[in-house]
N, C-alpha and C. Protein backbone atom coordinates (compact mmCIF):
# COMPACT_ATOMS: atom_id res chain seq x y z
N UNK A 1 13.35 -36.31 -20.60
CA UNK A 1 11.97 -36.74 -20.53
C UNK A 1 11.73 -37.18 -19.10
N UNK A 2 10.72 -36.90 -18.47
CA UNK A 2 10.31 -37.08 -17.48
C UNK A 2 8.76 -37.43 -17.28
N UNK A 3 8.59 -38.95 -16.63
CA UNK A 3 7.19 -39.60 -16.55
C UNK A 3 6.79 -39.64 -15.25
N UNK A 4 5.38 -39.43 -14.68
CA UNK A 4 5.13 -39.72 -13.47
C UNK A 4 4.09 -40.15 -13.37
N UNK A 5 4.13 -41.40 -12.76
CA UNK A 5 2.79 -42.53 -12.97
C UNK A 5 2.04 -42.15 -12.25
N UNK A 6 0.81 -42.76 -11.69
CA UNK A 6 -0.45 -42.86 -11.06
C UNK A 6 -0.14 -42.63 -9.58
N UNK A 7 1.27 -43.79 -8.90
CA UNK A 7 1.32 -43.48 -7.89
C UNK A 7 2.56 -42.41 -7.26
N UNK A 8 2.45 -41.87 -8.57
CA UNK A 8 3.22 -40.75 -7.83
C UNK A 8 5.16 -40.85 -8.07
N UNK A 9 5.60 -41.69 -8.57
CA UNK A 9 6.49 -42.70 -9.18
C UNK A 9 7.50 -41.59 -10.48
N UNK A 10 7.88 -40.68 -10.27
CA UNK A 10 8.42 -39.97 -11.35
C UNK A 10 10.47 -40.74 -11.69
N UNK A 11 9.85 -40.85 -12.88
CA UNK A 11 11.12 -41.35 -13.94
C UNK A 11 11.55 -40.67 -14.88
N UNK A 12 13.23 -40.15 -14.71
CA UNK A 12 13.82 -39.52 -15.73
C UNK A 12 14.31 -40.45 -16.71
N UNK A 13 14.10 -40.02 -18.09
CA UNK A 13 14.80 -41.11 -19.17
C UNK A 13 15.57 -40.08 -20.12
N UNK A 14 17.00 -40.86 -20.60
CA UNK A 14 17.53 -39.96 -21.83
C UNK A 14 16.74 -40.53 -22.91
N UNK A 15 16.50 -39.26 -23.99
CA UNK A 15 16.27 -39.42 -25.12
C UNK A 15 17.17 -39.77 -25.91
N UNK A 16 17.12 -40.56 -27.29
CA UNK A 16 18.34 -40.32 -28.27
C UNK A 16 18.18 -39.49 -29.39
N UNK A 17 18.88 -39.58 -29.65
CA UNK A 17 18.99 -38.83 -30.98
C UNK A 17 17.50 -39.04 -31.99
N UNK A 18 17.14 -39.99 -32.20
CA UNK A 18 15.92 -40.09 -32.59
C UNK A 18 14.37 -40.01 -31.97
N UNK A 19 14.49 -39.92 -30.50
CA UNK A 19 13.87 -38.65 -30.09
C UNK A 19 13.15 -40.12 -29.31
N UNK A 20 13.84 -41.41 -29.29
CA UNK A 20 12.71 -42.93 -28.68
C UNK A 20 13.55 -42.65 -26.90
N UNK A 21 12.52 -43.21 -26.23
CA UNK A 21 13.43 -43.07 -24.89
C UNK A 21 12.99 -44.79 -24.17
N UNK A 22 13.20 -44.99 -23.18
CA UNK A 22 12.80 -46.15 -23.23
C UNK A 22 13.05 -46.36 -21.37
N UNK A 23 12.33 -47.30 -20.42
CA UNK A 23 12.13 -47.50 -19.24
C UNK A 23 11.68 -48.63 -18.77
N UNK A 24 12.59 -49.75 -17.87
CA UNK A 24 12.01 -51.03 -17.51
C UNK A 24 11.23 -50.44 -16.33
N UNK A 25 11.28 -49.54 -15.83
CA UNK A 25 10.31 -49.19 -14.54
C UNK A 25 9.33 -49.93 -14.60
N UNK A 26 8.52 -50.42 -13.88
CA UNK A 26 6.82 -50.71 -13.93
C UNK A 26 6.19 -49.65 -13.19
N UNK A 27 5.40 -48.85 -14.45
CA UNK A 27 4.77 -47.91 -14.27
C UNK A 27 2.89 -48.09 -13.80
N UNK A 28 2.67 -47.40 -13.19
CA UNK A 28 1.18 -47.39 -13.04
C UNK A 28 0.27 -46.25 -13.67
N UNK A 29 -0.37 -47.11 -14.84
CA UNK A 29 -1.30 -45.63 -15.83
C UNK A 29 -2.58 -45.41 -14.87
N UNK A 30 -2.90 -44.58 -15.18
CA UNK A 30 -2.36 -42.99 -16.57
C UNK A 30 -0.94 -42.32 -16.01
N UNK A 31 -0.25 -41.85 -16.58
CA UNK A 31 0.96 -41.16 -16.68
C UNK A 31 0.93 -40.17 -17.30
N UNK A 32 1.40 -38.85 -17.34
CA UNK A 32 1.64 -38.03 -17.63
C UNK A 32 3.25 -37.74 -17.63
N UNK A 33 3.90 -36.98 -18.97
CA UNK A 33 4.74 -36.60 -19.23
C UNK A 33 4.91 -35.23 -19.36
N UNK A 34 6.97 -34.96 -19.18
CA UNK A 34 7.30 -33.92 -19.74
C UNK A 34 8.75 -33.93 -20.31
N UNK A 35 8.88 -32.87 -21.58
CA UNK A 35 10.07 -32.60 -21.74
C UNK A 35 10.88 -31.65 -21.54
N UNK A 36 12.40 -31.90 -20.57
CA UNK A 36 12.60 -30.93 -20.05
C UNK A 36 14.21 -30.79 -20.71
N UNK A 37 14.07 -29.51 -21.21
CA UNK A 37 15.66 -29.17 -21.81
C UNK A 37 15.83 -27.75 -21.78
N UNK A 38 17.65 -27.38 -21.34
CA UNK A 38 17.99 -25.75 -21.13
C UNK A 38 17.33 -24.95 -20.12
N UNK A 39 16.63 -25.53 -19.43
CA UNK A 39 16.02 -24.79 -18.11
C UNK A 39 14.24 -25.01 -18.69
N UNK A 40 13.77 -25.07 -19.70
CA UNK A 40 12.61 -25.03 -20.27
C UNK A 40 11.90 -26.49 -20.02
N UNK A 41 10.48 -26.53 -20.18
CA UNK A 41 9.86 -27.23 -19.84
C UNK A 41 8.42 -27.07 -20.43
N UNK A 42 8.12 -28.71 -21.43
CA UNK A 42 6.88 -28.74 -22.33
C UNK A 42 5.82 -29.74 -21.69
N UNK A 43 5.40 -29.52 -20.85
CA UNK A 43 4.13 -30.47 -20.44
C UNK A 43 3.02 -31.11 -21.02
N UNK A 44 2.79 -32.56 -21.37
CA UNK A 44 1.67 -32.70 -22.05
C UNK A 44 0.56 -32.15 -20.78
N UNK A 45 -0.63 -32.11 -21.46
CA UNK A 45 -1.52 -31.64 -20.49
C UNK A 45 -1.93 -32.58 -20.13
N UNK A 46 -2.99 -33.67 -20.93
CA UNK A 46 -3.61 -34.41 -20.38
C UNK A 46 -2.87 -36.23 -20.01
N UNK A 47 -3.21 -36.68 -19.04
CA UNK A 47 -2.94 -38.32 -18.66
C UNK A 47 -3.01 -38.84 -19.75
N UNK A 48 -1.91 -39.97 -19.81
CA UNK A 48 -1.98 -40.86 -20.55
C UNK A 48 -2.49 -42.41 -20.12
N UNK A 49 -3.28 -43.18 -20.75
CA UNK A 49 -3.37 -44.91 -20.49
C UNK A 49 -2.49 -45.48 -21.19
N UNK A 50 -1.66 -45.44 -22.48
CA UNK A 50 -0.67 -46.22 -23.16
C UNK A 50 0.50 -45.56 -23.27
N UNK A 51 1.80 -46.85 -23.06
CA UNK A 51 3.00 -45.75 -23.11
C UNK A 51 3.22 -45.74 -24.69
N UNK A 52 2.40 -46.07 -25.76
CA UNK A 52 2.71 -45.82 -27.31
C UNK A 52 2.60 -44.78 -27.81
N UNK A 53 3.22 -43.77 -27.92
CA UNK A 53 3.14 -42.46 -27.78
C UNK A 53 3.18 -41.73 -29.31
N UNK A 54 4.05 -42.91 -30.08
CA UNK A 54 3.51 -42.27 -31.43
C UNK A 54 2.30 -42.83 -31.84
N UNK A 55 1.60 -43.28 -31.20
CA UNK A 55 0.11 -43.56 -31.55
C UNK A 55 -0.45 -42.35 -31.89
N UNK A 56 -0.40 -41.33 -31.50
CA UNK A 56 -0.75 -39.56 -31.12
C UNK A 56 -0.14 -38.91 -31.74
N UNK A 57 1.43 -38.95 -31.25
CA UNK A 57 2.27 -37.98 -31.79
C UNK A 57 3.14 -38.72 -33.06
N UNK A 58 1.55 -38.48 -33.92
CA UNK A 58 2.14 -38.85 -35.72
C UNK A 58 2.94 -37.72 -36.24
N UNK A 59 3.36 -37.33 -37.68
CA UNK A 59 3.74 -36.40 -38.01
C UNK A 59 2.85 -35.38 -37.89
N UNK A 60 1.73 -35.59 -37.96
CA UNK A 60 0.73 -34.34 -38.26
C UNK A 60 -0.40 -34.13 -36.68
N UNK A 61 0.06 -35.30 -36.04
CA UNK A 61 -0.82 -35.30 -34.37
C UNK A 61 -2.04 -35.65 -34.78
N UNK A 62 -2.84 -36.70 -33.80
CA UNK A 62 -3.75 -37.22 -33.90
C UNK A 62 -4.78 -37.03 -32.29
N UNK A 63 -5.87 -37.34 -32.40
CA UNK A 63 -5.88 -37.61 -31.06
C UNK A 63 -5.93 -35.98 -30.05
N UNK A 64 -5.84 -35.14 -30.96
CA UNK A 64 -5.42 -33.60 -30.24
C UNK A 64 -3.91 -33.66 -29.93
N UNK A 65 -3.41 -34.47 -30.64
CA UNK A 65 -2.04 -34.55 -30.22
C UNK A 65 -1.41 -33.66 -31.16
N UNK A 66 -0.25 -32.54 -30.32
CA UNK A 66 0.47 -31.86 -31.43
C UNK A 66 1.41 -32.33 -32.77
N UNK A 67 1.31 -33.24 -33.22
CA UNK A 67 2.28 -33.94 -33.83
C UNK A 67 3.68 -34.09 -33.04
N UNK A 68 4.55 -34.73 -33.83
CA UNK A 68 5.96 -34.57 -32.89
C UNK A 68 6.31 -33.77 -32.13
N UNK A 69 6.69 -34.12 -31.01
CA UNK A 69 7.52 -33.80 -29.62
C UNK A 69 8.82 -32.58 -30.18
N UNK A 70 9.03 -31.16 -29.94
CA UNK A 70 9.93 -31.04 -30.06
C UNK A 70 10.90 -30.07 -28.96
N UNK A 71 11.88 -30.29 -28.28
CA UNK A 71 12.71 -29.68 -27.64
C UNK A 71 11.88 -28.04 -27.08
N UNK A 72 11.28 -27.59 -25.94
CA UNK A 72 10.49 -26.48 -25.31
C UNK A 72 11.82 -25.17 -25.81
């Protein structure tokens, strides 16, 4: 997983097994993410303002959100 804040500030985080990742960075929103695995790469499109991410990515996606995140 890979985040890159407002000012430009990009942070790699491992995922676990349950797919939570987690970062004391102090980030500056909106942020935008990606997930990057095997050479592949899933970009959300649009900025984010909250890092609560299953707010969106419910089982079924909310928000225009695809539901869960899964491996590109």
């Amino acid at each position: 997983m890979q985040i890159t804040d407002a000012n430009g500030l990009v942070v790699s985080l491992a995922v676990n097994t349950a797919g939570n990742f987690y970062s004391s960075a102090l980030l500056k929103f909106p942020v935008t993410a990606k997930v990057i695995a095997n050479g592949m790469e899933r970009v959300m499109v649009a900025s984010q303002a909250s890092g609560d991410c299953n707010t969106c990515h419910t089982q079924t996606g909310t928000s225009m959100a695809p539901g869960r995140i899964v491996l590109p």
